[in-house]
Protein backbone atom coordinates (compact mmCIF):
# COMPACT_ATOMS: atom_id res chain seq x y z
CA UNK A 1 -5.86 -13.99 -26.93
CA UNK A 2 -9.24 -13.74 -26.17
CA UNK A 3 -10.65 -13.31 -22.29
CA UNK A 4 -13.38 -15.34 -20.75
CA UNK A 5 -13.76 -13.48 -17.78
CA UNK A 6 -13.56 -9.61 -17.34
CA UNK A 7 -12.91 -8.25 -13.99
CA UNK A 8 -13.23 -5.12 -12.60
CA UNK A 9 -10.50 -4.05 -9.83
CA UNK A 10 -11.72 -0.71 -8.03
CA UNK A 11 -8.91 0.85 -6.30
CA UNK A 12 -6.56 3.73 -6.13
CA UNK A 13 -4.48 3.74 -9.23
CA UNK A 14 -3.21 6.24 -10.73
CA UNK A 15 0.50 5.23 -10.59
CA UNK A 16 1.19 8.18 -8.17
CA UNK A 17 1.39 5.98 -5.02
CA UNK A 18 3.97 3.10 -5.16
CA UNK A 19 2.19 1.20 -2.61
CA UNK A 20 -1.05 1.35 -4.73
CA UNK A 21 0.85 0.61 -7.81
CA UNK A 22 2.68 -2.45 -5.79
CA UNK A 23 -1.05 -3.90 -5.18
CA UNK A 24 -2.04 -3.64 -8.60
CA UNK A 25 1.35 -4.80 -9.66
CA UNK A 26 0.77 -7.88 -7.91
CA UNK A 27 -2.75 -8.39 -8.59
CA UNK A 28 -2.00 -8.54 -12.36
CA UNK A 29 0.86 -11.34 -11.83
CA UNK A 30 -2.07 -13.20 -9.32
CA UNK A 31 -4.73 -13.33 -12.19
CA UNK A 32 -2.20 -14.13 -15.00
CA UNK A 33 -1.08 -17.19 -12.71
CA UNK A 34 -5.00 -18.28 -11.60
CA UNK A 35 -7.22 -16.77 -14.40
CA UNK A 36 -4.75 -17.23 -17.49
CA UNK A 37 -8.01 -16.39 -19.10
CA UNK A 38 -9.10 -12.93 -17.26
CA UNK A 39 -8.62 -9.52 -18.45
CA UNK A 40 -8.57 -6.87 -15.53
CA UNK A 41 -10.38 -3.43 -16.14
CA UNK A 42 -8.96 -0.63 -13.56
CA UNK A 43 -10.57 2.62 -13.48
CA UNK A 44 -8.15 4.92 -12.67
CA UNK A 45 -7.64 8.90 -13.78
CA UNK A 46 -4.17 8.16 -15.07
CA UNK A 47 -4.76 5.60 -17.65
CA UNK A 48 -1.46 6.58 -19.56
CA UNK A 49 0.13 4.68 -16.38
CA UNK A 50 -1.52 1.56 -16.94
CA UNK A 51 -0.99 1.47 -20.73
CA UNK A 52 2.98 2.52 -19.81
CA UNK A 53 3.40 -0.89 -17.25
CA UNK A 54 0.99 -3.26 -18.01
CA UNK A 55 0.34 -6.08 -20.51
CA UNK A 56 -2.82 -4.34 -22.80
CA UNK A 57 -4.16 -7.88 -23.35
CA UNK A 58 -4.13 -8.67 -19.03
CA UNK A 59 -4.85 -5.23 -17.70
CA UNK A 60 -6.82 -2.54 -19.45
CA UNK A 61 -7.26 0.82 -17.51
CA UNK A 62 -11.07 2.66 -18.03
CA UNK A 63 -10.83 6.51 -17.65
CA UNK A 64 -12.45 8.13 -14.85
CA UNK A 65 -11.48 11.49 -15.64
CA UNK A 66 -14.19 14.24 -15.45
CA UNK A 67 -14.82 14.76 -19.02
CA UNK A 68 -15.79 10.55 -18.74
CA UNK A 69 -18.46 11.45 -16.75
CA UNK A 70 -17.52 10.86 -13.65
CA UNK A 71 -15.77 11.92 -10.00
CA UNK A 72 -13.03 9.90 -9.58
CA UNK A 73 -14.84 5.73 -9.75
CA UNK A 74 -18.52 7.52 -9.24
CA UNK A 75 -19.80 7.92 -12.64
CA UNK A 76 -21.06 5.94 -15.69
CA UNK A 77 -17.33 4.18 -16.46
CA UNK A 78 -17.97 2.28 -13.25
CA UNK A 79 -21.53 1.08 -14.65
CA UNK A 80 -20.21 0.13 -17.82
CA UNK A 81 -17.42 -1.66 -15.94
CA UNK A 82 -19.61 -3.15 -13.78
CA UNK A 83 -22.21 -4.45 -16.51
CA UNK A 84 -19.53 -6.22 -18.64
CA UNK A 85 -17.77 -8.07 -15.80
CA UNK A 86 -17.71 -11.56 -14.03
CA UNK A 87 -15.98 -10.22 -10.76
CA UNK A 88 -15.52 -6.76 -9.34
CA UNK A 89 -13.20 -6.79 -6.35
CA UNK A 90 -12.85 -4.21 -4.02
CA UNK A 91 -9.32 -3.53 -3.37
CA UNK A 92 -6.44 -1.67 -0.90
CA UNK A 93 -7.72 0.92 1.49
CA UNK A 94 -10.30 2.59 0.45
CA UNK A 95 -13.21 1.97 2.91
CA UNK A 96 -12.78 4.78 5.46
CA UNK A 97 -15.45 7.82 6.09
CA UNK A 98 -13.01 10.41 6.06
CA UNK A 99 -14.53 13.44 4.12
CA UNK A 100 -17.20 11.06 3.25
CA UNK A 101 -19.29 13.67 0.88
CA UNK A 102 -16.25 14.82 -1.21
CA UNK A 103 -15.98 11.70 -4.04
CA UNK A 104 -12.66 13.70 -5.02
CA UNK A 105 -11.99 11.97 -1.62
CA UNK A 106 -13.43 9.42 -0.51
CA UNK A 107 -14.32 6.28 -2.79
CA UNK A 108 -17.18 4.97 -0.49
CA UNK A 109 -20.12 6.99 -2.19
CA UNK A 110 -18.71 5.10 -5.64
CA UNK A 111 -18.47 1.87 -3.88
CA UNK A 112 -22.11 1.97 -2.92
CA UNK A 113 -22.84 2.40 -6.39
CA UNK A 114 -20.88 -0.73 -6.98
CA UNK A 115 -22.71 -2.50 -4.60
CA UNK A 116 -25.86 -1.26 -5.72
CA UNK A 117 -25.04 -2.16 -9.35
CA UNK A 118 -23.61 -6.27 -8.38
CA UNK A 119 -26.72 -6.49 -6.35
CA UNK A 120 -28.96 -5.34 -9.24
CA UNK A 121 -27.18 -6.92 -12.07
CA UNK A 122 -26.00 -10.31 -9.32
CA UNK A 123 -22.45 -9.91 -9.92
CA UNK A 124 -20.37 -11.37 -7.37
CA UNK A 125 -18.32 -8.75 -5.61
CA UNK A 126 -15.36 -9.83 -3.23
CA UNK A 127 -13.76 -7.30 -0.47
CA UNK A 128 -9.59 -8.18 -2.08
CA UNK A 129 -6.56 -7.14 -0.24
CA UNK A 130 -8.70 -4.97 1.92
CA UNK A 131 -7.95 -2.33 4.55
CA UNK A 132 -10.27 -0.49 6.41
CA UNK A 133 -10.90 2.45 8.88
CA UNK A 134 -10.92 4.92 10.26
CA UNK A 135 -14.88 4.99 10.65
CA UNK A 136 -15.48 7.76 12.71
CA UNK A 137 -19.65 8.58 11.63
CA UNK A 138 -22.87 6.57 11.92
CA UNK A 139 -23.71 7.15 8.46
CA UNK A 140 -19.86 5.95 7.41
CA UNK A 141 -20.58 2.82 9.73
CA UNK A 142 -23.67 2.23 7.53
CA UNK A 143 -22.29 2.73 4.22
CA UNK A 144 -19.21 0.37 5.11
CA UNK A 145 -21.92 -2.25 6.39
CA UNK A 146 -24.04 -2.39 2.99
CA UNK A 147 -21.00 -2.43 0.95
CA UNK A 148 -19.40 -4.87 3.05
CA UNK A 149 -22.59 -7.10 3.44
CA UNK A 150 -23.00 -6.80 -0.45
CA UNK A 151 -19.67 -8.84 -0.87
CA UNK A 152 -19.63 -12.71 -0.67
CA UNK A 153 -16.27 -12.78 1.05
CA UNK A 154 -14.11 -10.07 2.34
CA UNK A 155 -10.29 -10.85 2.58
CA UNK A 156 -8.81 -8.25 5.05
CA UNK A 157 -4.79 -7.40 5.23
CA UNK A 158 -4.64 -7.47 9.09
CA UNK A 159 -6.62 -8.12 11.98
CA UNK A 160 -7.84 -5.03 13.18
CA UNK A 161 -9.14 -4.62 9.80
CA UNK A 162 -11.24 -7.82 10.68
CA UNK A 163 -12.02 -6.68 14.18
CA UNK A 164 -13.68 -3.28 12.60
CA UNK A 165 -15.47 -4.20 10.20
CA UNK A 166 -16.86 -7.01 12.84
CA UNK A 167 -17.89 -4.12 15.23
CA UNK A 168 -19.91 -2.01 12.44
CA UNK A 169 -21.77 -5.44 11.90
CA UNK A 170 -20.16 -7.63 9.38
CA UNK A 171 -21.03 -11.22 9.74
CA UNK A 172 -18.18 -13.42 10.74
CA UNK A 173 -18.68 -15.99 8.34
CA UNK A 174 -18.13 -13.22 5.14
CA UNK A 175 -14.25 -12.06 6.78
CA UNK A 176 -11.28 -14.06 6.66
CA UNK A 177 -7.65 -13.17 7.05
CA UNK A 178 -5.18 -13.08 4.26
CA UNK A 179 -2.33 -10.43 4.20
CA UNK A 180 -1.24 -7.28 2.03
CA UNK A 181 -0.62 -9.18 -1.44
CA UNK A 182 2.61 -6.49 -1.63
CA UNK A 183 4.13 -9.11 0.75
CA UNK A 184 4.72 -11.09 -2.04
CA UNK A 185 5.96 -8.81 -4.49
CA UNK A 186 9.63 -9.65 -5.71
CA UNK A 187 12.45 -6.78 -6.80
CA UNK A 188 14.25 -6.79 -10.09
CA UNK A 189 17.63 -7.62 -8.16
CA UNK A 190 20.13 -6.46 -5.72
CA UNK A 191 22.47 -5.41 -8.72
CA UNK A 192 20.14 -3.29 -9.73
CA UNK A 193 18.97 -1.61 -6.60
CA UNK A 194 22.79 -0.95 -6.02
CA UNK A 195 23.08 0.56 -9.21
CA UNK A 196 20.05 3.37 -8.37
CA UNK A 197 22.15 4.13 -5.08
CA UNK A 198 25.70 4.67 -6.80
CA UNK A 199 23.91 7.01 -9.06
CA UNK A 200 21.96 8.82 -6.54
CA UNK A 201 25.53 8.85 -4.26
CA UNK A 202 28.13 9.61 -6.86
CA UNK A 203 29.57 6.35 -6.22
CA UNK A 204 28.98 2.56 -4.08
CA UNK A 205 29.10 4.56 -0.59
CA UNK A 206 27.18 2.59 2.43
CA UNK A 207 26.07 1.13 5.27
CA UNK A 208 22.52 2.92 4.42
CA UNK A 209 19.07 3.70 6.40
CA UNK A 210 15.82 4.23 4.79
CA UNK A 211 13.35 7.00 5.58
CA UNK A 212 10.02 7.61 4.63
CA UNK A 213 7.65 10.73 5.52
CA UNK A 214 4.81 11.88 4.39
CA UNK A 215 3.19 15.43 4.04
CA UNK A 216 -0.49 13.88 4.42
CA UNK A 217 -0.93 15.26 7.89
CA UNK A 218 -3.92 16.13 9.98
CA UNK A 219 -6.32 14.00 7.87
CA UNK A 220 -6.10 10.64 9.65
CA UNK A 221 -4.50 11.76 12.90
CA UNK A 222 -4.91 15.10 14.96
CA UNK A 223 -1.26 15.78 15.59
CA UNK A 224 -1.35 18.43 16.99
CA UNK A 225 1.76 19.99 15.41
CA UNK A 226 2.16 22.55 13.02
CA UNK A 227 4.06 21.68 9.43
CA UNK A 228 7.21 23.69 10.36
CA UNK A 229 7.73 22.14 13.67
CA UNK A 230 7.05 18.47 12.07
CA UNK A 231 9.98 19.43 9.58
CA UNK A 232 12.39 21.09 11.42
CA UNK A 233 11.63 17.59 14.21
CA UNK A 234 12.01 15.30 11.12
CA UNK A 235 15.33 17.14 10.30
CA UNK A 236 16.76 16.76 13.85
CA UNK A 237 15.47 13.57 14.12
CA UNK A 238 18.26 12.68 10.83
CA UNK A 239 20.96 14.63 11.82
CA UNK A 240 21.12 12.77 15.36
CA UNK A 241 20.50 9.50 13.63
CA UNK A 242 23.69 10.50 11.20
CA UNK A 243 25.78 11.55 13.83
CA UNK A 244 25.57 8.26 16.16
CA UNK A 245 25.70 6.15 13.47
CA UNK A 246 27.87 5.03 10.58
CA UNK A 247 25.69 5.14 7.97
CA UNK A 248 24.38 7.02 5.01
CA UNK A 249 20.77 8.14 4.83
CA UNK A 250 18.28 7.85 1.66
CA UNK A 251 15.30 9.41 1.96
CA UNK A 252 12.61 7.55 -0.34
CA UNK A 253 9.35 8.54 -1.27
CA UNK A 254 6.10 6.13 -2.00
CA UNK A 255 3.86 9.19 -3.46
CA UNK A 256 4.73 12.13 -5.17
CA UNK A 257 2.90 14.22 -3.59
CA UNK A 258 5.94 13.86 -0.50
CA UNK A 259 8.75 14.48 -2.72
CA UNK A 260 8.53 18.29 -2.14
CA UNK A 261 8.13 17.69 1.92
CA UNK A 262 11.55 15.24 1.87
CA UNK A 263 13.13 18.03 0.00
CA UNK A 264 12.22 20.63 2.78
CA UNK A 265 13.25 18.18 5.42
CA UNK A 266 16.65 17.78 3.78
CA UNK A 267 17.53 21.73 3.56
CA UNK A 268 16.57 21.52 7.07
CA UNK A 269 19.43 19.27 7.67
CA UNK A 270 22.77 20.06 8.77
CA UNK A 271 24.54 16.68 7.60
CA UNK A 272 22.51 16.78 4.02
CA UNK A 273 25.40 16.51 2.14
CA UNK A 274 24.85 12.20 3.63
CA UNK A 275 21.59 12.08 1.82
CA UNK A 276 20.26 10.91 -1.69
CA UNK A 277 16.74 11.20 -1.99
CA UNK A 278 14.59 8.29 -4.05
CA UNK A 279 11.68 8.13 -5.81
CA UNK A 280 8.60 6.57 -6.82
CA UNK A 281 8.51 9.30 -9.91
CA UNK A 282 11.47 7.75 -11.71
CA UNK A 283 11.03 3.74 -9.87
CA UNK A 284 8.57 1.51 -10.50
CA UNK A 285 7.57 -0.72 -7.06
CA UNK A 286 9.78 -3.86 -8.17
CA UNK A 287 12.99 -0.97 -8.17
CA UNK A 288 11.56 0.30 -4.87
CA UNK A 289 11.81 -3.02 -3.35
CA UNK A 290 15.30 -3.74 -5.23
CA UNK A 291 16.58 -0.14 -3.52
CA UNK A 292 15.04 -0.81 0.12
CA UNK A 293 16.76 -4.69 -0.02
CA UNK A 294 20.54 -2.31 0.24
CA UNK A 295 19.12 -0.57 3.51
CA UNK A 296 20.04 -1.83 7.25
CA UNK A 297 17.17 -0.70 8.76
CA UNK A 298 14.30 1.31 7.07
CA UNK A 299 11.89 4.36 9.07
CA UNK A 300 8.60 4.76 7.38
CA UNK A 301 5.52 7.07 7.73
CA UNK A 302 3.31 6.00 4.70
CA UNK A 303 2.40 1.98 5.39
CA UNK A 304 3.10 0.86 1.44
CA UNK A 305 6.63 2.17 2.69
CA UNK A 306 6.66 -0.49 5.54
CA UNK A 307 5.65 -3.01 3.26
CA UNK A 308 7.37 -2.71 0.52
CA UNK A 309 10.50 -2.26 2.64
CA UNK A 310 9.38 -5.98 4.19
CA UNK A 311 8.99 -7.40 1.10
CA UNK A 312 12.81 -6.72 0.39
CA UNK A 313 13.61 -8.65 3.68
CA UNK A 314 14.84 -5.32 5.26
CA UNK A 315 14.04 -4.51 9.19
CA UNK A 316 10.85 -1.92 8.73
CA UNK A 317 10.25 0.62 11.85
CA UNK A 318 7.16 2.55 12.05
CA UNK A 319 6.26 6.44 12.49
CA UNK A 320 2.78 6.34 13.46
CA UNK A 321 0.43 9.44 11.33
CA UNK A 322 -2.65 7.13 10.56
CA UNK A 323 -3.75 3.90 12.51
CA UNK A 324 -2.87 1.78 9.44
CA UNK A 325 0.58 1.89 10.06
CA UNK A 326 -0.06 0.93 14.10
CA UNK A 327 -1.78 -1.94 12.78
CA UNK A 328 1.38 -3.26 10.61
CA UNK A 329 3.42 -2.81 13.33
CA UNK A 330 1.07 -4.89 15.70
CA UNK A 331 1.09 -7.66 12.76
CA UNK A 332 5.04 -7.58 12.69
CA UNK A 333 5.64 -8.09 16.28
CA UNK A 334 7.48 -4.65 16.13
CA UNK A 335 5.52 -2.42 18.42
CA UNK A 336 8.38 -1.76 20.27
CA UNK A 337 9.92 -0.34 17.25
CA UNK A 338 7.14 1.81 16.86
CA UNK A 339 6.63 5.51 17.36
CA UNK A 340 3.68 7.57 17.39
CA UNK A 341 3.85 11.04 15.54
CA UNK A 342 1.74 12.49 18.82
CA UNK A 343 4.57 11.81 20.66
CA UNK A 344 7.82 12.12 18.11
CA UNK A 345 10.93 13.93 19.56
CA UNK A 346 14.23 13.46 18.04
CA UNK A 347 15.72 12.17 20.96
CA UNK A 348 12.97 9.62 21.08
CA UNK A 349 13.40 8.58 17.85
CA UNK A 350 17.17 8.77 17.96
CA UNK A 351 17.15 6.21 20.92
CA UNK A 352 15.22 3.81 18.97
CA UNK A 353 17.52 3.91 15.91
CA UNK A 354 20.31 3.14 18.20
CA UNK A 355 18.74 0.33 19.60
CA UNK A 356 17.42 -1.09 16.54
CA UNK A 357 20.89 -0.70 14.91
CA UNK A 358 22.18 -2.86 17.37
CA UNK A 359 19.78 -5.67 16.64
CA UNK A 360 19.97 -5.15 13.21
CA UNK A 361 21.12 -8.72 12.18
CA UNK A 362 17.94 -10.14 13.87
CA UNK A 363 15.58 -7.94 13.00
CA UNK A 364 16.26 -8.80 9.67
CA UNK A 365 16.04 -12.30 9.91
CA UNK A 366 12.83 -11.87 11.52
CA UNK A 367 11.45 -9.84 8.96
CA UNK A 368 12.34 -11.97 6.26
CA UNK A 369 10.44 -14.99 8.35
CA UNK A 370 7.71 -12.70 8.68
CA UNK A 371 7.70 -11.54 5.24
CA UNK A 372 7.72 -15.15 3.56
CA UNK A 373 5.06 -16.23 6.05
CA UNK A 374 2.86 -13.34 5.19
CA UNK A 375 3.04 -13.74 1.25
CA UNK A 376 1.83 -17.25 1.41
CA UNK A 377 -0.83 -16.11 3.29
CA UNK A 378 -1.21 -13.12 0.26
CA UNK A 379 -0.84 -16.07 -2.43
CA UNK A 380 -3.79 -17.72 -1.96
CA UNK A 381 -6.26 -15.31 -1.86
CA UNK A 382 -6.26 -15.29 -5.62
CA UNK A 383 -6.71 -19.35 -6.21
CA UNK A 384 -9.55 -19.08 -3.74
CA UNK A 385 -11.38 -15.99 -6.01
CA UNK A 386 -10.32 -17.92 -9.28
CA UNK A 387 -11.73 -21.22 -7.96
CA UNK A 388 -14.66 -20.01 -6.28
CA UNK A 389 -15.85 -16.78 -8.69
CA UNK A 390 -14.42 -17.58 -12.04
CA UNK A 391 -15.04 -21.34 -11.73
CA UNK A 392 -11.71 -22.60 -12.66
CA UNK A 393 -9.35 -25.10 -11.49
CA UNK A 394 -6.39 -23.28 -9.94
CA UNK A 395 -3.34 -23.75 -12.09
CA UNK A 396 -1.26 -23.34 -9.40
CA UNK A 397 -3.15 -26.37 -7.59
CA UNK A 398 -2.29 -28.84 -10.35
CA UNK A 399 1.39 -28.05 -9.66
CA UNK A 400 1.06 -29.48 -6.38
């Protein structure tokens, strides 16, 4: 097979986030549908990942490892990238100012070289999937602004996504609204996600809830609360949940940097011996979703949680740490479902679970309105950038 058109996808992808992995996931199964005859190149430091799970002759990862020459995307794989490509899209969340000077960090000092470079070389560069913020320095503000204004079109995830990058001084007439392409994401079956819980259980044991936490604290949001506190709360916060209702309770983690904080939480526990915990180390996303469609109601911290939990149709409810996950909640009508980690007390939280239990059956079909609506919006985001950037005929528009 031979590829017309190469194009470079700059995001976070190592395979240690299953929300990141989800995007890129979906992305791949996007340009196989719309560019039959593109070949994606995805610097990542983990290219053993994207040799493992992807289709060599679709996606091909580019090292960004140090002894490549480079900090994470800054460095001279990104300008050979850049050089041989059609298209280089800007993906997922990674336009925020947060430690700003530490590339190890931050991806904004290598997306400036990327905007540099397509302005140089005129490559078209597109803003795809995108999620943005926090932006909390003038100098972040200004970087965001000539990367963004170096795009031709930015398609943001969610509103306030829009409504920032409006305020910083995007033009209008570059933003438009898609959604999260993970929307759109299908799972490998409900046989199979009940398989992974029997296994994790010791046997087909249910009704289950979903929870998701995170260990990334203090970075986005000023808590104000100390790590042992947070876990011994989170751990209360079960227990209570456990011991109004009839359920079983699976903690699953989206990163693996969080397994080791679920695991604390759980010896925390008194009722532990009710938990399995999941992972993203052993599941790929399309498992992930195939698990989450078993749950009655899923509690997430990391947003990729939330999503991919939506994608399976299942009722997602939000514990605020960064303003990402605020802004889902906002574009899933939930926000009374929605708790902020400033303010988290197990009795809180406990009273929500209750009440969302009882409204279960609703919730659910409202998420899975929500969720169909939002991955048609996802889907065609990528026969716009085929169309417009690659200059070919959507397939998918011929089938209609």
């Amino acid at each position: 097979m031979t590829q017309d058109f190469k194009v470079t996808v700059l995001g976070s992808y190592s395979g240690r986030n299953a929300g990141d992995a989800a995007i890129l996931f979906q992305i791949a199964e996007d340009f196989e549908k719309e560019a039959p005859n593109s070949l994606l190149l995805v610097p990542t430091t983990h290219p053993t990942f994207i040799r493992s799970h992807f289709n060599p002759q679709r996606v091909r990862p580019v090292s960004v490892l140090p002894w490549n020459a480079s900090i994470r995307i800054l460095g001279w794989p990104l300008v050979r990238c850049i050089r041989q490509s059609q298209l280089v899209l800007i993906t997922d969340g990674i336009l925020f100012d947060v430690n700003l000077f530490n590339p190890l960090f931050s991806f904004m000092p290598g997306l400036a070289l990327a905007a540099f470079l397509c302005r140089r070389w005129n490559i078209p560069m597109v803003g795809y999937n995108v999620g943005a913020g926090p932006f909390t320095t003038a100098l972040g503000k200004k970087l965001a602004r000539y990367i963004c204004q170096s795009c031709d079109h930015m398609y943001v995830r969610e509103q306030d996504t829009l409504n920032l990058l409006e305020q910083i001084g995007n033009s209008p007439e570059r933003l438009f609204m898609a959604a999260d392409c993970v929307f759109a994401l299908k799972g490998v079956g409900e046989e199979a996600g009940k398989a992974i819980l029997r296994e994790a259980a010791g046997g087909d044991i249910g009704p289950w809830v979903g929870f998701n936490v995170t260990t990334y604290l203090g970075t986005w949001l000023k808590v104000g609360i100390d790590r042992a506190t947070l876990i011994r709360n989170l751990a209360q916060a079960a227990d209570q949940l456990l011991d109004h209702l009839p359920v079983r309770l699976a903690w699953i983690t989206t990163q693996l940097m969080d397994i080791s904080f679920a695991q604390e939480v759980t010896k925390t526990m008194r009722a532990r011996e009710k938990t399995v915990l999941i992972t993203n180390e052993r599941l790929l996303p399309k498992e992930m979703i195939s698990v989450l469609s078993q749950m009655e109601l899923f509690f997430g911290m990391r947003l990729h949680s939330l999503i991919l939990a939506t994608a399976a149709g299942t009722p997602a409810l939000g514990i605020v740490y960064a303003p990402k996950v605020r802004s889902f909640m906002k574009l899933m009508d939930l926000e009374r479902y929605c708790i902020e980690l400033t303010d988290f007390r197990p009795d809180l939280f406990c009273h929500m679970a209750i009440q969302a239990w009882t409204e279960r059956e609703s919730l659910r079909t409202r998420a899975r309105e929500k969720r169909d609506e939002l991955a048609e919006a996802a889907l065609r985001t990528p026969a716009r950038v085929a169309t417009t950037y690659l200059h070919l005929s959507s397939p998918s528009h011929h089938a209609q």
